[in-house]
C-alpha atoms as a PDB file:
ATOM      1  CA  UNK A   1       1.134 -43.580  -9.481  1.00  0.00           C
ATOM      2  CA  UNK A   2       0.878 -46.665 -11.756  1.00  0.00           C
ATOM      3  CA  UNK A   3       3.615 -48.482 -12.884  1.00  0.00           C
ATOM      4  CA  UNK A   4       4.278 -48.853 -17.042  1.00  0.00           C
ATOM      5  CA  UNK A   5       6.945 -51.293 -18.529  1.00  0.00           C
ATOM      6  CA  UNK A   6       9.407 -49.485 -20.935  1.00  0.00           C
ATOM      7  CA  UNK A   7      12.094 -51.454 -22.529  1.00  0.00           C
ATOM      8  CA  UNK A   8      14.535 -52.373 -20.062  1.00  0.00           C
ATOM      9  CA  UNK A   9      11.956 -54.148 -18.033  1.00  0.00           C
ATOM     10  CA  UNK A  10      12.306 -57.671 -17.124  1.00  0.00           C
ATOM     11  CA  UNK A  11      10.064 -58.382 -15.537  1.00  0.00           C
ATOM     12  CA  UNK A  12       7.016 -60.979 -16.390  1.00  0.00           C
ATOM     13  CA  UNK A  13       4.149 -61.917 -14.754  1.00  0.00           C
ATOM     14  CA  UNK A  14       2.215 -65.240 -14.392  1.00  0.00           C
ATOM     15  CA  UNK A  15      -0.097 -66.326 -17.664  1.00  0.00           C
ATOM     16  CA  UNK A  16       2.670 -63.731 -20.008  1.00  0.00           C
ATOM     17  CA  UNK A  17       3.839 -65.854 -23.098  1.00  0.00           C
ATOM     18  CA  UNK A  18       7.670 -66.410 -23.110  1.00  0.00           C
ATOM     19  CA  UNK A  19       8.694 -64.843 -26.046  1.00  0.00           C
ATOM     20  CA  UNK A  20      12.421 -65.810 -25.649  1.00  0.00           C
ATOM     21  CA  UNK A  21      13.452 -69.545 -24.221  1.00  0.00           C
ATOM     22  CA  UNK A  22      15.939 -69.568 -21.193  1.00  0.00           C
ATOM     23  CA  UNK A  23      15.813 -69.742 -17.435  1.00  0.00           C
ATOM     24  CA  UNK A  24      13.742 -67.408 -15.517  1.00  0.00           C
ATOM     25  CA  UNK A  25      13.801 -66.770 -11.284  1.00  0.00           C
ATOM     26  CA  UNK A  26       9.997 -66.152  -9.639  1.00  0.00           C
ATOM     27  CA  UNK A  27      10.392 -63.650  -6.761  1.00  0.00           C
ATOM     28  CA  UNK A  28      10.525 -66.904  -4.650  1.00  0.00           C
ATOM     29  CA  UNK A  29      13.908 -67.450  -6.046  1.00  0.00           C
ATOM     30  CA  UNK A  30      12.958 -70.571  -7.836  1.00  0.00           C
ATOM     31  CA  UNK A  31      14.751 -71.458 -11.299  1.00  0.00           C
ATOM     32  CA  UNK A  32      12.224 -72.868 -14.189  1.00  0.00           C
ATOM     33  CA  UNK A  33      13.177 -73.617 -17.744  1.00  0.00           C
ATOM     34  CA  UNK A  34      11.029 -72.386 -20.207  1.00  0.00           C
ATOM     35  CA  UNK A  35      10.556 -72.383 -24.043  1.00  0.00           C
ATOM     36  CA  UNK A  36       8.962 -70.035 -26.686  1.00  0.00           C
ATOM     37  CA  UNK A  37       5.835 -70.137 -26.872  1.00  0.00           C
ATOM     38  CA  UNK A  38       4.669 -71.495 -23.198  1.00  0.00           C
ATOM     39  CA  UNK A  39       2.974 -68.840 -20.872  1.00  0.00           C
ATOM     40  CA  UNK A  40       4.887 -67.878 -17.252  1.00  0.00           C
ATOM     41  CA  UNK A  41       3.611 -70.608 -14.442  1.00  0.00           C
ATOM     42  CA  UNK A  42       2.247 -69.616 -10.859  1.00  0.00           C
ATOM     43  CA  UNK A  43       4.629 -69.394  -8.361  1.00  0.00           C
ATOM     44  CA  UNK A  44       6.273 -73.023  -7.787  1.00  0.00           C
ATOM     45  CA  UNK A  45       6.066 -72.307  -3.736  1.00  0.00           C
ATOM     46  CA  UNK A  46       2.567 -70.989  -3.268  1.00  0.00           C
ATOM     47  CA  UNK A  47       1.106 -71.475  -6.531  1.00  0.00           C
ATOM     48  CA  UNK A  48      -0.208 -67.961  -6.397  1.00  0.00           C
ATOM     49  CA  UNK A  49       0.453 -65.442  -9.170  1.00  0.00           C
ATOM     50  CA  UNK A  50       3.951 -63.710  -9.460  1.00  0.00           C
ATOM     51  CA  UNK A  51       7.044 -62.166 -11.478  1.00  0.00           C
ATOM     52  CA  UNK A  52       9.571 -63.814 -13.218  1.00  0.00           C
ATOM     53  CA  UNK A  53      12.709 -62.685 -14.794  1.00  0.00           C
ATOM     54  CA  UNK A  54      15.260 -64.001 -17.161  1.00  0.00           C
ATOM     55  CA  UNK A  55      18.270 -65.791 -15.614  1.00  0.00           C
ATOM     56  CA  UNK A  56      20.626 -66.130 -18.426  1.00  0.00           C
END
């Protein structure tokens, strides 16, 4: 079964664009500020692809 986003997800995933600035936690549990406008990093710890959700 796949997986769909409705709106209560919060999830994002590397390469996204943020649409909303704040502070968002990769599954590593690593903080990163980000603005409008930038697009979701790799995963600060092993540079690999992964989810990030809002903080704030």
């Amino acid at each position: 079964m796949s997986q769909t986003k409705n709106s209560t997800d919060t999830s994002y995933r590397t390469g996204e664009i943020v649409k909303h600035a704040g502070t968002y936690i990769s599954e590593s549990g690593k903080e990163n500020k980000l603005q409008e406008g930038e697009r979701f990093p790799a995963c600060p710890i092993s540079g690999n692809e992964t989810n990030w959700s809002n903080a704030d």
